[in-house]
Protein backbone atom coordinates (compact mmCIF):
# COMPACT_ATOMS: atom_id res chain seq x y z
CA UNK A 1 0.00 0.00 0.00
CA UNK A 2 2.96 2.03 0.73
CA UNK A 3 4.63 1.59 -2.63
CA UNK A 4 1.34 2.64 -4.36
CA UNK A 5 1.17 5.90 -2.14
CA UNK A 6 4.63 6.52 -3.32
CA UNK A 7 4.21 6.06 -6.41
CA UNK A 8 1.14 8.11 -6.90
CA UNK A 9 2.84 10.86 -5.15
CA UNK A 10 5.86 11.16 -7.07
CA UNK A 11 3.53 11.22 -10.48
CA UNK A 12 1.68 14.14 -9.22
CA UNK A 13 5.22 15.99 -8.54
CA UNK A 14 6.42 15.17 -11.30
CA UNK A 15 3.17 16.53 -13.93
CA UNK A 16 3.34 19.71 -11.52
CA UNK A 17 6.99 20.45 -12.38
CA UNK A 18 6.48 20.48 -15.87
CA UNK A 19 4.27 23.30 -16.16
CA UNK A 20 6.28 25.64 -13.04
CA UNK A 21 8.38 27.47 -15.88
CA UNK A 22 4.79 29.13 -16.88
CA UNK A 23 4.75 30.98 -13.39
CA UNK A 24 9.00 31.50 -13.40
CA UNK A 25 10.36 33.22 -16.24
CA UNK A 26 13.89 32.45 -15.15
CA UNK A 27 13.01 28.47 -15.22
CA UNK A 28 11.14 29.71 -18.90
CA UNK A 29 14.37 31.35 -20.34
CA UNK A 30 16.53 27.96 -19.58
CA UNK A 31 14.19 25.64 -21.46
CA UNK A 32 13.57 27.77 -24.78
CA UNK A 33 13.83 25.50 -28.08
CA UNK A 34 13.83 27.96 -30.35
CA UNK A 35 12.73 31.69 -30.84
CA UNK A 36 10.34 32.64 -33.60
CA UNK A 37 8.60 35.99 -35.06
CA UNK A 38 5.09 36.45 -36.79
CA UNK A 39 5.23 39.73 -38.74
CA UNK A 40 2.16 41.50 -39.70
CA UNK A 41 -0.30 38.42 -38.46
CA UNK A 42 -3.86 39.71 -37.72
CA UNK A 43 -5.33 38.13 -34.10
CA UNK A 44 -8.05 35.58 -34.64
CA UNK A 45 -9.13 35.85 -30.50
CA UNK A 46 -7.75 36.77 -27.17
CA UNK A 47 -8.66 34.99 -23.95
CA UNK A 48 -6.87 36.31 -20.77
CA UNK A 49 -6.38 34.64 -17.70
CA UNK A 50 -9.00 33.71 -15.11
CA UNK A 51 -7.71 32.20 -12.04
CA UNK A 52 -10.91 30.87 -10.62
CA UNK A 53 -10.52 28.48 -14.27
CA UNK A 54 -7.01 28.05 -13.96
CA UNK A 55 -6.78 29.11 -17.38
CA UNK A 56 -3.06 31.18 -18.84
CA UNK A 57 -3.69 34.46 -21.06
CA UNK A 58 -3.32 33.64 -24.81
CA UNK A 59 -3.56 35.04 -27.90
CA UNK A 60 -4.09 33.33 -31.33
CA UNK A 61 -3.01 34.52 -34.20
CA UNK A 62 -3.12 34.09 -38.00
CA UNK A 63 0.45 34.93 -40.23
CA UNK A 64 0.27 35.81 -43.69
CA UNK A 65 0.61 32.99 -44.86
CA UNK A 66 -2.93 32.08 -43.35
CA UNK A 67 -0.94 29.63 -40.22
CA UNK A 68 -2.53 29.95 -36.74
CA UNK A 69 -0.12 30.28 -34.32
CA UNK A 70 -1.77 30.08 -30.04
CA UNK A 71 0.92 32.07 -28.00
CA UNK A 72 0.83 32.18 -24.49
CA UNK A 73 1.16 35.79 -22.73
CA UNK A 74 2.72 35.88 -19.48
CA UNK A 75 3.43 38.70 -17.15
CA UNK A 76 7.48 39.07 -18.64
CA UNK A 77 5.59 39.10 -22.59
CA UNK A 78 6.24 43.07 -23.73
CA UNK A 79 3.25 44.69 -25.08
CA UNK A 80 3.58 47.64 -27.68
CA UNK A 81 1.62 50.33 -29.10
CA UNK A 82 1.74 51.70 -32.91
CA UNK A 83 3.96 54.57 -30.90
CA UNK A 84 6.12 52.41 -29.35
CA UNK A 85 5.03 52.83 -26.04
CA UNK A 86 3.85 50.37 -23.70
CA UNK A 87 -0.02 49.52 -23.59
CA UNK A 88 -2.32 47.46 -21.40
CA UNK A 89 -3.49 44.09 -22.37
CA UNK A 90 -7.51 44.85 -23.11
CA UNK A 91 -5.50 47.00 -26.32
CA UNK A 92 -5.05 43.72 -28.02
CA UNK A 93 -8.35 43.04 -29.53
CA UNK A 94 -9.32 40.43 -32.48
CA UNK A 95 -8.86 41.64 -36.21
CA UNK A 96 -5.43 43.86 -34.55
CA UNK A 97 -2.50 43.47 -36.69
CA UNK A 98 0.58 42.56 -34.97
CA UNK A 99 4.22 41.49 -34.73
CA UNK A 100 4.57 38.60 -32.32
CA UNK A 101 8.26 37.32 -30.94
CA UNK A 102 7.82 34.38 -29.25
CA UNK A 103 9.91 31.05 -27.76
CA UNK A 104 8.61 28.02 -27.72
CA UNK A 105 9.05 25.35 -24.74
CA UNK A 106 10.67 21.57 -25.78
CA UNK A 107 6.81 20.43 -24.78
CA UNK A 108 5.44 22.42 -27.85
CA UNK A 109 3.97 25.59 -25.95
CA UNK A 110 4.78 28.97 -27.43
CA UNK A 111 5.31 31.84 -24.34
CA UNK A 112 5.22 35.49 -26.23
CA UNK A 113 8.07 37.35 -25.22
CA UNK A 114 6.77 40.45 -27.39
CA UNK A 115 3.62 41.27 -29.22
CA UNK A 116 3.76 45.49 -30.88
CA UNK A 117 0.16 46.15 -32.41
CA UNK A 118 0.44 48.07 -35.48
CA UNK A 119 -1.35 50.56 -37.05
């Protein structure tokens, strides 16, 4: 009964652990795979986070060449006006167009590091 405890115990650590580098950017920068850039994509939808659901802020958006790309926004991901100043989250809306820098994890999850809304 013991071993089965154990067990059981060491799978829930272990599928916790996995997602920490979403809350710790410094655990995020040391498992990046690769970094990639959507230029001039237009944003299909926006969801931000709601803790009560457990659920991450993302944005998914669609390059030119018609690919949807979901990229998770965190609270390190830069967001940037037309102007080049900073701006608040509710100024990314669907139909935007928008650069998007972004890494994405070895488990396939891609964490925004910039998004700039143009004009």
């Amino acid at each position: 009964m013991r071993s089965v405890f154990f067990i059981l115990a060491v799978l829930a650590l272990s599928s916790s652990r996995s997602w920490a580098w979403l809350d710790d950017p410094a655990m995020a920068a040391s498992v990046i795979e690769s970094t990639r850039t959507i230029s001039g994509g237009v944003v299909k939808s926006v969801s931000w986070a709601d803790p009560t659901k457990e659920t991450k802020s993302e944005i998914v958006v669609t390059d030119p060449s018609r690919k949807t790309t979901h990229v998770v926004i965190t609270g390190t991901t830069t967001l940037w006006g037309a102007d080049d100043k900073a701006i608040m989250p509710d100024k990314i809306r669907p139909r935007a167009r928008v650069n998007v820098i972004y890494f994405t994890t070895p488990e396939g999850i891609n964490i925004g590091q910039s998004v700039k809304v143009l004009k």
